[in-house]
C-alpha atoms as a PDB file:
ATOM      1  CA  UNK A   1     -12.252   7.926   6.860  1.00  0.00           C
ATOM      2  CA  UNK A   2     -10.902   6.016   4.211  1.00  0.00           C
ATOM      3  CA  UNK A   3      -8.615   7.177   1.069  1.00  0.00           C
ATOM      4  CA  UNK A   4     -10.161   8.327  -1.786  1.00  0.00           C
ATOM      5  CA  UNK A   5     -11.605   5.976  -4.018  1.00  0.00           C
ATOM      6  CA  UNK A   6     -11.131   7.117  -7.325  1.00  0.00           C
ATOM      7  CA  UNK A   7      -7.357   6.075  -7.137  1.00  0.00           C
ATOM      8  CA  UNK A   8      -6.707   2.066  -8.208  1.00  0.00           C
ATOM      9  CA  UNK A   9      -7.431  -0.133  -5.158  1.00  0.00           C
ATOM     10  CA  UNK A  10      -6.730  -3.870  -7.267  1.00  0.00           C
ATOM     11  CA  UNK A  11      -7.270  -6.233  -4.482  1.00  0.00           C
ATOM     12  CA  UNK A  12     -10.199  -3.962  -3.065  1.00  0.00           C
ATOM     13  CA  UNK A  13     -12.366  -3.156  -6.108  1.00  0.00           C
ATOM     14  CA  UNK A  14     -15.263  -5.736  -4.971  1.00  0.00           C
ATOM     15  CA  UNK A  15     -15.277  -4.312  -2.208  1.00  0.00           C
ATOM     16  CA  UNK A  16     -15.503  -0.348  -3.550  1.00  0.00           C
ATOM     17  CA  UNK A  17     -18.247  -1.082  -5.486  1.00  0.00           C
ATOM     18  CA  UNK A  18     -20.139  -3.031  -3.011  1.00  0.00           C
ATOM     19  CA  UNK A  19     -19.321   0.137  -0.946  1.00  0.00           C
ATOM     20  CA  UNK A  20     -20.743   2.328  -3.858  1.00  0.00           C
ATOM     21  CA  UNK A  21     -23.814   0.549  -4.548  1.00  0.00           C
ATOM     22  CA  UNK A  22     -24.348   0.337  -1.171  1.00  0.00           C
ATOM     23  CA  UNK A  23     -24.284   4.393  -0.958  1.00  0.00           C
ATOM     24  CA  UNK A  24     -26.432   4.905  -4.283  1.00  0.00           C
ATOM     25  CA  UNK A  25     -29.217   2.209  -3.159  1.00  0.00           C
ATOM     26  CA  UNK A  26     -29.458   4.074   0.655  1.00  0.00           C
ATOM     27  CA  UNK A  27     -28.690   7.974  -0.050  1.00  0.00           C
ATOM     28  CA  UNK A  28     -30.118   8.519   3.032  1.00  0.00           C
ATOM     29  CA  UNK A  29     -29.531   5.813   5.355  1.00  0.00           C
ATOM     30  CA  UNK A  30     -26.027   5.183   4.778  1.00  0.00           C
ATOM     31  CA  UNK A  31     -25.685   8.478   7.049  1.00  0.00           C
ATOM     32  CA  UNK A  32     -27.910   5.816  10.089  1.00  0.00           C
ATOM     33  CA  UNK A  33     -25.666   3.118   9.502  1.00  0.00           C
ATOM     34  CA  UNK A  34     -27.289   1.520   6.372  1.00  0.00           C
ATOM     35  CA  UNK A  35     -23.498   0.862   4.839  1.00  0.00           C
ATOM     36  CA  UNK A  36     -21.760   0.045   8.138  1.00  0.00           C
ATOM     37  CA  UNK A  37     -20.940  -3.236   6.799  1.00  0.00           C
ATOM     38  CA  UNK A  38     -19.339  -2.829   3.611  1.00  0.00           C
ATOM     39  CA  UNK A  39     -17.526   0.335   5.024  1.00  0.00           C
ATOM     40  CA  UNK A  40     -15.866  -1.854   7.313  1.00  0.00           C
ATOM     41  CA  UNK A  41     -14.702  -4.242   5.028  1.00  0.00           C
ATOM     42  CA  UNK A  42     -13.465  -1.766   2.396  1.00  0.00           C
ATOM     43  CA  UNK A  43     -11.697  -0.657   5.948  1.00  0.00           C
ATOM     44  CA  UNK A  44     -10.301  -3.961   6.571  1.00  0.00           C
ATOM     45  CA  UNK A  45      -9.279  -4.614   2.559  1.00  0.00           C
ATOM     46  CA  UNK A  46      -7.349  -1.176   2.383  1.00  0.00           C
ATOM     47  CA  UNK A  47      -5.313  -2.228   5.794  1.00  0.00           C
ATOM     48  CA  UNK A  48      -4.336  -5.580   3.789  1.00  0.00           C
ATOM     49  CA  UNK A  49      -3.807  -3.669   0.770  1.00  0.00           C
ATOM     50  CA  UNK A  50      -1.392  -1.105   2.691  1.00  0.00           C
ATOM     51  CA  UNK A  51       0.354  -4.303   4.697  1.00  0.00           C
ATOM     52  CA  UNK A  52       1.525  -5.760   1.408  1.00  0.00           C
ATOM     53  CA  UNK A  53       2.687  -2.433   0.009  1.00  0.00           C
ATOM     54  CA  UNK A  54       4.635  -1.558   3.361  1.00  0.00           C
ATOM     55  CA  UNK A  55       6.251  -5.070   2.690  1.00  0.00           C
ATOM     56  CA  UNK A  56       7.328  -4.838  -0.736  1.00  0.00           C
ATOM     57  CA  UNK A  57       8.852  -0.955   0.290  1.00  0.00           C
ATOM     58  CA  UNK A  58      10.649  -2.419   2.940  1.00  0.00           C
ATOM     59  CA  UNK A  59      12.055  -4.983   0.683  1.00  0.00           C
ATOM     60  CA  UNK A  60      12.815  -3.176  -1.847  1.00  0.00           C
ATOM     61  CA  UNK A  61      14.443  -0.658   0.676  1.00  0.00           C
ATOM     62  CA  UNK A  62      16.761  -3.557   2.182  1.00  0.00           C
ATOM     63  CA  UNK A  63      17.706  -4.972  -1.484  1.00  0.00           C
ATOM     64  CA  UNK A  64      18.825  -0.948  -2.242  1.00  0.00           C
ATOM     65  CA  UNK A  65      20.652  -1.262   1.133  1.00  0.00           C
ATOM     66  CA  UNK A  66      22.205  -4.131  -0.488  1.00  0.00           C
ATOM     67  CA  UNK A  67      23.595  -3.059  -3.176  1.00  0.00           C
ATOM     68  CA  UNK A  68      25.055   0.317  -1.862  1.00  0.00           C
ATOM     69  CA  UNK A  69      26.888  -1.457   0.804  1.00  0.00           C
ATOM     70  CA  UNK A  70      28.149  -3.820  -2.124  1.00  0.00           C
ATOM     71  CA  UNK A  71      28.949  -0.729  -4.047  1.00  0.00           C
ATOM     72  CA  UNK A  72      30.668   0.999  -1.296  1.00  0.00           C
ATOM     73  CA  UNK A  73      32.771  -1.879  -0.393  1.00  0.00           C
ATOM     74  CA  UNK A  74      33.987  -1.723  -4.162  1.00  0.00           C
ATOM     75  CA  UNK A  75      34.655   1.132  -4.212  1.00  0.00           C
ATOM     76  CA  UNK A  76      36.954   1.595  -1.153  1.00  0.00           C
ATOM     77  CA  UNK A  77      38.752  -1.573  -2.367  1.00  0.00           C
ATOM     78  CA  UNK A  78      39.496   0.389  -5.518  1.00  0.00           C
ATOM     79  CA  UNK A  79      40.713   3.739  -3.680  1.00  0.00           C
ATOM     80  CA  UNK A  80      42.782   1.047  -1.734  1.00  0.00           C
ATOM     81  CA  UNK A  81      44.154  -0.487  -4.680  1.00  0.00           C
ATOM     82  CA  UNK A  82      44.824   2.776  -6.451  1.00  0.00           C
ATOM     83  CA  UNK A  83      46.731   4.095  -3.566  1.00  0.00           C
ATOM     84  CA  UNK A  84      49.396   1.165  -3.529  1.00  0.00           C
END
């Protein structure tokens, strides 16, 4: 199964309408394997396409990380400073 395919897929949209075509040229076949082919690579593209999104989260999860350690440092070296 893949997602649906209505949502925007940028670096797989060759691919989705290969997939499409593929399904409106064979409406019968593509249930005997007519569409393996391009089904497989959408497969493969959507993987990629969910690799490079799990990277970019998990960056922009460690810069976030970052910044509230920064912030929390701050501020303790405030509530130090105050207390003197």
């Amino acid at each position: 199964m893949h997602p649906p395919l209505f949502r925007p897929h940028p670096l797989c949209k060759d691919v989705i309408d290969a997939l499409l075509a593929c399904h409106e040229e064979n409406p019968y076949m593509k249930f005997l394997g007519a569409c393996n082919n391009p089904k497989a690579a959408l497969e493969h593209c959507l993987r990629m396409e969910k690799e490079v999104r799990r990277k970019e989260n998990a960056d922009n999860a460690r810069a976030s990380r970052e910044r509230t350690k920064a912030r929390m440092a701050e501020l303790k070296k405030q509530m130090e400073e105050s207390e003197k």
